[in-house]
PDB file of N, CA and C in Angstrom:
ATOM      1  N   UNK A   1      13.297-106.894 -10.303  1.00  0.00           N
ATOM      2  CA  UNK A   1      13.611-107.386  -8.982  1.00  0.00           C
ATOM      3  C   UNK A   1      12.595-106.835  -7.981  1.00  0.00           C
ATOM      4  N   UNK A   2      12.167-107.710  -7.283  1.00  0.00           N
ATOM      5  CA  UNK A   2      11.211-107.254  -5.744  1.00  0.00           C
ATOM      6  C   UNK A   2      11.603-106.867  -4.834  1.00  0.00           C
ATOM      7  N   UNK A   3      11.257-105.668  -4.196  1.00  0.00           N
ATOM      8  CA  UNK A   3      11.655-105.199  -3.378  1.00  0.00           C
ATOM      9  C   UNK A   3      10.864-104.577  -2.256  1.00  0.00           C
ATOM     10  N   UNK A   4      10.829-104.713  -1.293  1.00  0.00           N
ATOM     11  CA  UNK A   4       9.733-103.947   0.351  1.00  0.00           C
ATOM     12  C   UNK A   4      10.306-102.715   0.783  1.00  0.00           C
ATOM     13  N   UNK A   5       9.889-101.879   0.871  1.00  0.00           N
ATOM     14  CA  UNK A   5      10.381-100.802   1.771  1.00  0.00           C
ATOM     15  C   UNK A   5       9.401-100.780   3.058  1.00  0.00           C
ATOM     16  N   UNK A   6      10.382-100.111   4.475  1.00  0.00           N
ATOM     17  CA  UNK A   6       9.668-100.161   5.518  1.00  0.00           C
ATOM     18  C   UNK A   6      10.875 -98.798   6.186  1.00  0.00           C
ATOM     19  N   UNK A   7       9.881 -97.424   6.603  1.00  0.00           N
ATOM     20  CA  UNK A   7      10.937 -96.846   7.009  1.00  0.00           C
ATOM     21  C   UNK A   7      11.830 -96.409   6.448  1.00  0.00           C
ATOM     22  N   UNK A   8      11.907 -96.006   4.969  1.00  0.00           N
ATOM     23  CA  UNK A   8      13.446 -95.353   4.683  1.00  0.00           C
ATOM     24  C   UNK A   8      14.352 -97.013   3.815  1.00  0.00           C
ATOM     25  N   UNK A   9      14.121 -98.391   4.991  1.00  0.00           N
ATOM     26  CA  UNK A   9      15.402 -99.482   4.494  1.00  0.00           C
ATOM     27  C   UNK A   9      14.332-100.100   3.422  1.00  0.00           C
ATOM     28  N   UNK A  10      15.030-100.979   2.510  1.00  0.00           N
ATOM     29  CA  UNK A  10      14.790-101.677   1.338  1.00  0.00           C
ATOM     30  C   UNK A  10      15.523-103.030   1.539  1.00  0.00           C
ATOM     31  N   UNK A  11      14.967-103.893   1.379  1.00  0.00           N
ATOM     32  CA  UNK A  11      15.259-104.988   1.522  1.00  0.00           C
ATOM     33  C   UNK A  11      15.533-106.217   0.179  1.00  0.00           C
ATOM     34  N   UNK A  12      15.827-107.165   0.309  1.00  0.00           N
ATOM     35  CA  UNK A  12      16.494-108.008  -0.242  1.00  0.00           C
ATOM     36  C   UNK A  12      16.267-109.453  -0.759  1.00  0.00           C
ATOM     37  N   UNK A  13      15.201-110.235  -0.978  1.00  0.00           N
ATOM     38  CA  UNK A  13      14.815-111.243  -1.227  1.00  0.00           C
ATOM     39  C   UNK A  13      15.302-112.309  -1.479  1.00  0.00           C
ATOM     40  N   UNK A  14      15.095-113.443  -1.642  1.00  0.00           N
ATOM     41  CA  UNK A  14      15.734-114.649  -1.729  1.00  0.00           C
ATOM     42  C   UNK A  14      14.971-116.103  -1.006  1.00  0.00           C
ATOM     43  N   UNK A  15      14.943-116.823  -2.548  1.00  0.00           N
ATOM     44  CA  UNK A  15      13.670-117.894  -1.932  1.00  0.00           C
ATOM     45  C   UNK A  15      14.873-118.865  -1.404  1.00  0.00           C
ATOM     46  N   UNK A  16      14.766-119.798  -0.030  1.00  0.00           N
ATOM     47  CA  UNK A  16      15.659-120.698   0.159  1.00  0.00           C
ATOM     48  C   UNK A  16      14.588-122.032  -0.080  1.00  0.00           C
ATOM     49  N   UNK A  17      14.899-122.798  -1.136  1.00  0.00           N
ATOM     50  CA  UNK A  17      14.312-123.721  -1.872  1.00  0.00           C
ATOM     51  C   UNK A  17      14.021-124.930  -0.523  1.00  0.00           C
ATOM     52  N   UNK A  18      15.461-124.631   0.147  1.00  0.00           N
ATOM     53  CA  UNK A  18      15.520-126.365   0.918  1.00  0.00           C
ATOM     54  C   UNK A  18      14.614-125.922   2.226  1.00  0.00           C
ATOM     55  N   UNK A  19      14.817-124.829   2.896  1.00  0.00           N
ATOM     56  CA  UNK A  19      13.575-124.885   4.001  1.00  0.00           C
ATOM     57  C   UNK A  19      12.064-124.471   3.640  1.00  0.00           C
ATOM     58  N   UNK A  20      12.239-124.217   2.300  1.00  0.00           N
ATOM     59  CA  UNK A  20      11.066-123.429   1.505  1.00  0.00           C
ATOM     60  C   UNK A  20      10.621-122.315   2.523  1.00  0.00           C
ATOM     61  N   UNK A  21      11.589-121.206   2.889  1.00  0.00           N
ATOM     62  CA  UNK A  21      11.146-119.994   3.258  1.00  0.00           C
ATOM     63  C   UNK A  21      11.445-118.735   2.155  1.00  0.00           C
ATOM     64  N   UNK A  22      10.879-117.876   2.442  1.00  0.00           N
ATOM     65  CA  UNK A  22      11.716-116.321   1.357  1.00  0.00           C
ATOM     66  C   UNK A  22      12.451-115.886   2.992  1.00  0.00           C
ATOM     67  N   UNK A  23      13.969-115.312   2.383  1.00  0.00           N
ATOM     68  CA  UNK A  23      15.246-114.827   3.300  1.00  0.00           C
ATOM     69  C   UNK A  23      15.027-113.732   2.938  1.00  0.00           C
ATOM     70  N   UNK A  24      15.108-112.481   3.857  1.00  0.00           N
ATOM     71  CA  UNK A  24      15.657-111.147   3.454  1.00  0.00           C
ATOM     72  C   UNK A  24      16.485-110.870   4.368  1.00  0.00           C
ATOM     73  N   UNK A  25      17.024-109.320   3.760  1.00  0.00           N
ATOM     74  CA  UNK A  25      18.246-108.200   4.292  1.00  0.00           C
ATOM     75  C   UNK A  25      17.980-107.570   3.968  1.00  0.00           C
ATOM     76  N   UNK A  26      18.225-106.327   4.860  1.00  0.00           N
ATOM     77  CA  UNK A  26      18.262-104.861   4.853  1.00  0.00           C
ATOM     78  C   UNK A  26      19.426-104.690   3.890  1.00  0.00           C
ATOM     79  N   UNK A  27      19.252-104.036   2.846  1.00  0.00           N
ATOM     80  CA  UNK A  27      20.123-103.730   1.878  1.00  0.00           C
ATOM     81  C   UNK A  27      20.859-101.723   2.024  1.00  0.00           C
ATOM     82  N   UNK A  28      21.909-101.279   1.769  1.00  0.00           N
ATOM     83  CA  UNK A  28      22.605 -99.995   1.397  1.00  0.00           C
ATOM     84  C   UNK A  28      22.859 -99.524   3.194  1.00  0.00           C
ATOM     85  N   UNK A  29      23.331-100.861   4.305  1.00  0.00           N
ATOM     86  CA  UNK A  29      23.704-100.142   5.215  1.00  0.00           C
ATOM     87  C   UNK A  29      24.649-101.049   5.876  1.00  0.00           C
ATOM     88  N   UNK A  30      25.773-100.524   6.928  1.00  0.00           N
ATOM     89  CA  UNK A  30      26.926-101.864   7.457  1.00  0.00           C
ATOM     90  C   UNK A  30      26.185-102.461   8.241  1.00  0.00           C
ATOM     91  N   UNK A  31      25.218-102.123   8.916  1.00  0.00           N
ATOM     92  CA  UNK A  31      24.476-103.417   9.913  1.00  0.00           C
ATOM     93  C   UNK A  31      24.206-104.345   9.218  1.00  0.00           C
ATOM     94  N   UNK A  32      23.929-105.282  10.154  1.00  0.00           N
ATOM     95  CA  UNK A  32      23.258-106.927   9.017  1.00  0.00           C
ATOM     96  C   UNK A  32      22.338-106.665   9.965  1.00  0.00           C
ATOM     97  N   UNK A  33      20.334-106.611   8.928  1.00  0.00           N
ATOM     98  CA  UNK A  33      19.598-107.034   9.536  1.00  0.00           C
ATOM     99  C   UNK A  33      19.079-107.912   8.739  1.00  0.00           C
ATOM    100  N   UNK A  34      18.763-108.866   9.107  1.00  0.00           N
ATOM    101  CA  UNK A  34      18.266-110.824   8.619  1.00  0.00           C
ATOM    102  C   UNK A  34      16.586-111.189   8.943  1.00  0.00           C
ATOM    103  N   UNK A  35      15.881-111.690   8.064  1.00  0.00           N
ATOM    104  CA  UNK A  35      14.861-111.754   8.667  1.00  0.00           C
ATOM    105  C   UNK A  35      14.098-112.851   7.475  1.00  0.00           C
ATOM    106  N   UNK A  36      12.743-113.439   8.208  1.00  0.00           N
ATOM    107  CA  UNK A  36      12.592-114.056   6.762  1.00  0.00           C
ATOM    108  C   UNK A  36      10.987-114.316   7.265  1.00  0.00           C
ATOM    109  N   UNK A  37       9.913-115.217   6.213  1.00  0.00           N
ATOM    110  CA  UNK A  37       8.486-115.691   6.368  1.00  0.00           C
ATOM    111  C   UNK A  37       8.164-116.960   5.632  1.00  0.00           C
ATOM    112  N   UNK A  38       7.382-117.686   5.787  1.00  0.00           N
ATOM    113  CA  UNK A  38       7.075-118.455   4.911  1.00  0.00           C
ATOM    114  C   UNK A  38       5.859-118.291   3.917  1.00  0.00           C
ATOM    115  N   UNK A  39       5.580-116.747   3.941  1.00  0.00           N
ATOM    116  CA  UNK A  39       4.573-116.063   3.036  1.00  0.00           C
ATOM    117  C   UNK A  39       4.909-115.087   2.730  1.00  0.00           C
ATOM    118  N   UNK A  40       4.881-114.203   1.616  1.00  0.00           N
ATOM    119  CA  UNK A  40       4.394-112.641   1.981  1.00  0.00           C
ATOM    120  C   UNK A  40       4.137-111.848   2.789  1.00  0.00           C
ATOM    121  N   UNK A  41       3.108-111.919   3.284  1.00  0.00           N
ATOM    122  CA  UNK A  41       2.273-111.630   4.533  1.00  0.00           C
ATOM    123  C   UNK A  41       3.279-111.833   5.828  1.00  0.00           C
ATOM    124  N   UNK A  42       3.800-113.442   5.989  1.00  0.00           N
ATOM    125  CA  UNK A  42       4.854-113.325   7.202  1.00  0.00           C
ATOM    126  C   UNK A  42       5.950-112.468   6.619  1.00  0.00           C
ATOM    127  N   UNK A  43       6.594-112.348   5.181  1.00  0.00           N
ATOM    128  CA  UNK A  43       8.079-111.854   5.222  1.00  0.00           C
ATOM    129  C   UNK A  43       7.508-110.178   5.234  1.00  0.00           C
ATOM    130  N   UNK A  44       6.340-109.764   4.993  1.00  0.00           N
ATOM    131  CA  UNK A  44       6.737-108.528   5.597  1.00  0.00           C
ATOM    132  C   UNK A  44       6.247-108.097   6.984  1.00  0.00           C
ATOM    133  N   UNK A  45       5.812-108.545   7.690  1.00  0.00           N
ATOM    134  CA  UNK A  45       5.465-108.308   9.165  1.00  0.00           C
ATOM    135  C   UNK A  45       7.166-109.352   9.501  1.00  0.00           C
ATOM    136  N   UNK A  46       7.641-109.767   9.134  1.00  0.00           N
ATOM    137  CA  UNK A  46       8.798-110.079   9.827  1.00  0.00           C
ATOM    138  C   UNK A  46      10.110-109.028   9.910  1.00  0.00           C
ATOM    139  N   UNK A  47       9.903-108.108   8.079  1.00  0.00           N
ATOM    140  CA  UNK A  47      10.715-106.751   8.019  1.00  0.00           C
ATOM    141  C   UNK A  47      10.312-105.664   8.677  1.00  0.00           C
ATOM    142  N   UNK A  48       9.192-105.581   8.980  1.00  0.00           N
ATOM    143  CA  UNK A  48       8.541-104.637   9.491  1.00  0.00           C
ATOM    144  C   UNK A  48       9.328-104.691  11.172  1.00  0.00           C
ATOM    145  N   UNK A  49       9.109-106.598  11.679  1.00  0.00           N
ATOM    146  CA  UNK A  49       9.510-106.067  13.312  1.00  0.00           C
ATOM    147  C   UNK A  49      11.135-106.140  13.634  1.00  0.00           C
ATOM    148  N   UNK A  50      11.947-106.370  12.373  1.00  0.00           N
ATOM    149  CA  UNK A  50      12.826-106.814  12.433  1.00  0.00           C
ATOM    150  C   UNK A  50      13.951-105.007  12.514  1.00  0.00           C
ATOM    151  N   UNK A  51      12.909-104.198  11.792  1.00  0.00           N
ATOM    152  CA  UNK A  51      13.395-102.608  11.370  1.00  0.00           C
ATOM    153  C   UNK A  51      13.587-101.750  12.939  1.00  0.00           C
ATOM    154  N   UNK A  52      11.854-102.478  13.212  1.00  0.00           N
ATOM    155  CA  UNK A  52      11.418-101.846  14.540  1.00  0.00           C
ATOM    156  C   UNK A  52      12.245-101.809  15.618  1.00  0.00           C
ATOM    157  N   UNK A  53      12.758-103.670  15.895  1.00  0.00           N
ATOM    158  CA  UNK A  53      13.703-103.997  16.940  1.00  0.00           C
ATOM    159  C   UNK A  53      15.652-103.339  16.453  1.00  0.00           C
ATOM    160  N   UNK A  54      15.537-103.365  15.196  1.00  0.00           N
ATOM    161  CA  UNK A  54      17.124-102.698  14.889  1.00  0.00           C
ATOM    162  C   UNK A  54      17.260-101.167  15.911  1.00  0.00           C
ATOM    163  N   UNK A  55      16.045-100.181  15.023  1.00  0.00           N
ATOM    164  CA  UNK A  55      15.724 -98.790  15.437  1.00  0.00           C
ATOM    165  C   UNK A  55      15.722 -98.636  17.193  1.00  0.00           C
ATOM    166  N   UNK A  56      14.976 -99.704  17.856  1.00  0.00           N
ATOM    167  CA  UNK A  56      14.387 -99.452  19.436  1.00  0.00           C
ATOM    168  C   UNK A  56      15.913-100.108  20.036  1.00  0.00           C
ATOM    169  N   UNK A  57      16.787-100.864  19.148  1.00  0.00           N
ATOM    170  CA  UNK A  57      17.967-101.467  20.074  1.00  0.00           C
ATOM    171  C   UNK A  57      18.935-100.411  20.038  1.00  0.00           C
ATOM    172  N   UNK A  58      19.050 -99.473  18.825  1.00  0.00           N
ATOM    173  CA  UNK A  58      20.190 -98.215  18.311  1.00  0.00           C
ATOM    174  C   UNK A  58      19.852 -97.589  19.533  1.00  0.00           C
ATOM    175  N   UNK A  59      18.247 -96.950  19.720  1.00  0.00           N
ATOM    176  CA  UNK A  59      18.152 -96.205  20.683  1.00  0.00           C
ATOM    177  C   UNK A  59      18.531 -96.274  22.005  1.00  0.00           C
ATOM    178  N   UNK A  60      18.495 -98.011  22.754  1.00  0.00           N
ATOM    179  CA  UNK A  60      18.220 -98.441  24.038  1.00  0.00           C
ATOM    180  C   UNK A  60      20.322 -98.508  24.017  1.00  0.00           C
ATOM    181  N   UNK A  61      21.107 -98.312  23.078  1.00  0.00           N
ATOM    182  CA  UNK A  61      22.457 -98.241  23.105  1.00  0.00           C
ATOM    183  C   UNK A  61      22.936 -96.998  22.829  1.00  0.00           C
ATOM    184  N   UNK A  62      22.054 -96.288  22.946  1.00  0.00           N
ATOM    185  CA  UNK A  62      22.313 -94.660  22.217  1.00  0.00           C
ATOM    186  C   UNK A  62      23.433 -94.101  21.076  1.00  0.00           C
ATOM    187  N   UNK A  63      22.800 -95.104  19.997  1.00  0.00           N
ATOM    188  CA  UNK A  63      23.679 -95.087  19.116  1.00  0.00           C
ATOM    189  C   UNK A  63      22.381 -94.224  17.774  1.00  0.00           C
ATOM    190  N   UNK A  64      22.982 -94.170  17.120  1.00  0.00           N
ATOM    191  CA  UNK A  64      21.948 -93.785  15.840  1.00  0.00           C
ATOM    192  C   UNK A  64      22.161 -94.954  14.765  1.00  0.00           C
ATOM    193  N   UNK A  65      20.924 -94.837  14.404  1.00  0.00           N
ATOM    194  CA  UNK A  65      20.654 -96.491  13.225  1.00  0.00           C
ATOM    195  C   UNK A  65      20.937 -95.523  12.271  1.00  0.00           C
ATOM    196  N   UNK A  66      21.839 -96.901  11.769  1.00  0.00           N
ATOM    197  CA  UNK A  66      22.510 -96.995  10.132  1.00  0.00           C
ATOM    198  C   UNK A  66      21.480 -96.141   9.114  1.00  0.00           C
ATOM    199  N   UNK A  67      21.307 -95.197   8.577  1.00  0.00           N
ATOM    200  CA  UNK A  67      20.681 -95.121   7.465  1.00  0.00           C
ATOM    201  C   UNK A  67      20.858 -95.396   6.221  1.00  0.00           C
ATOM    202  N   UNK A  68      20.022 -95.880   5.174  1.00  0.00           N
ATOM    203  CA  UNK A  68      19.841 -96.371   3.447  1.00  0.00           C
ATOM    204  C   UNK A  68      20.968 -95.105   2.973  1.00  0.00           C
ATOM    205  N   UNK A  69      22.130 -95.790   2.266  1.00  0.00           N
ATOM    206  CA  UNK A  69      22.782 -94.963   1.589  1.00  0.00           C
ATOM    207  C   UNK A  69      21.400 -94.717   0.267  1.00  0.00           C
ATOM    208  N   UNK A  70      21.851 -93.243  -0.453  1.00  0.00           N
ATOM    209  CA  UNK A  70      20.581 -92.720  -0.914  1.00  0.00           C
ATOM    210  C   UNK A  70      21.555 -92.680  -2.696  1.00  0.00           C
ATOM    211  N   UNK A  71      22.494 -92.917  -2.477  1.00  0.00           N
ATOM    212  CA  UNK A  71      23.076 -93.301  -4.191  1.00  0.00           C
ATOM    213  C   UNK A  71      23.564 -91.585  -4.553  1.00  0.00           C
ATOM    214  N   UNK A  72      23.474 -90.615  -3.917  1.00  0.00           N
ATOM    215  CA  UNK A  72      23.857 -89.327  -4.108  1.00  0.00           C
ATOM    216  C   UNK A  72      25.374 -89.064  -3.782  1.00  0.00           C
ATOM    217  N   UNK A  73      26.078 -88.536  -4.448  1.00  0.00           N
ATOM    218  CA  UNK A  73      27.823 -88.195  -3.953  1.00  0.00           C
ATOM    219  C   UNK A  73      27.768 -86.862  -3.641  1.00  0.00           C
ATOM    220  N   UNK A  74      28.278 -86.167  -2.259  1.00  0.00           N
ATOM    221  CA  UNK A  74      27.857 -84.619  -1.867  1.00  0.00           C
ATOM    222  C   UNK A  74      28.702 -84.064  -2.989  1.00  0.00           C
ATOM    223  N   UNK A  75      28.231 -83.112  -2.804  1.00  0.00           N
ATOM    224  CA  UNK A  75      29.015 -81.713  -4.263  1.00  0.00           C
ATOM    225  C   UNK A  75      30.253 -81.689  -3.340  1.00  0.00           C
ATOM    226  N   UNK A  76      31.173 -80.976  -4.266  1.00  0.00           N
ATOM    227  CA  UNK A  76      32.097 -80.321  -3.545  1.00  0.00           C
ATOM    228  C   UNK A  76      32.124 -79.379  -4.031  1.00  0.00           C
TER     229      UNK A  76
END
């Protein structure tokens, strides 16, 4: 499976046949971030500004962005 990292998030692929674009998502967090290209080249400059604008909107709401669950369970 293919996958982009940008920042920490990992994303999600998916060709949509009928508009002939590739779809992605930010994958391992509750936000939905959505984004897509009709190349390579566009789908990752589209994850890239799509991370950017999630991160600069958390901040401008003074919230903290979702981080990539990391697959680790804390000790007890």
């Amino acid at each position: 499976m293919n996958r982009m990292k940008y920042k920490g998030y990992t994303d999600r692929m998916d060709f949509d046949t009928e508009d002939k674009i590739i779809v992605g998502r930010v994958l391992d967090i509750d936000d939905i971030i959505t984004f897509h290209g009709t190349s390579i080249a566009e789908f990752e400059e589209a994850l890239h500004a799509a991370v950017d604008s999630y991160i600069a909107a958390c901040e401008q709401l003074g919230q903290a962005a979702d981080k990539p669950a990391r697959g680790r369970l804390p000790s007890i």
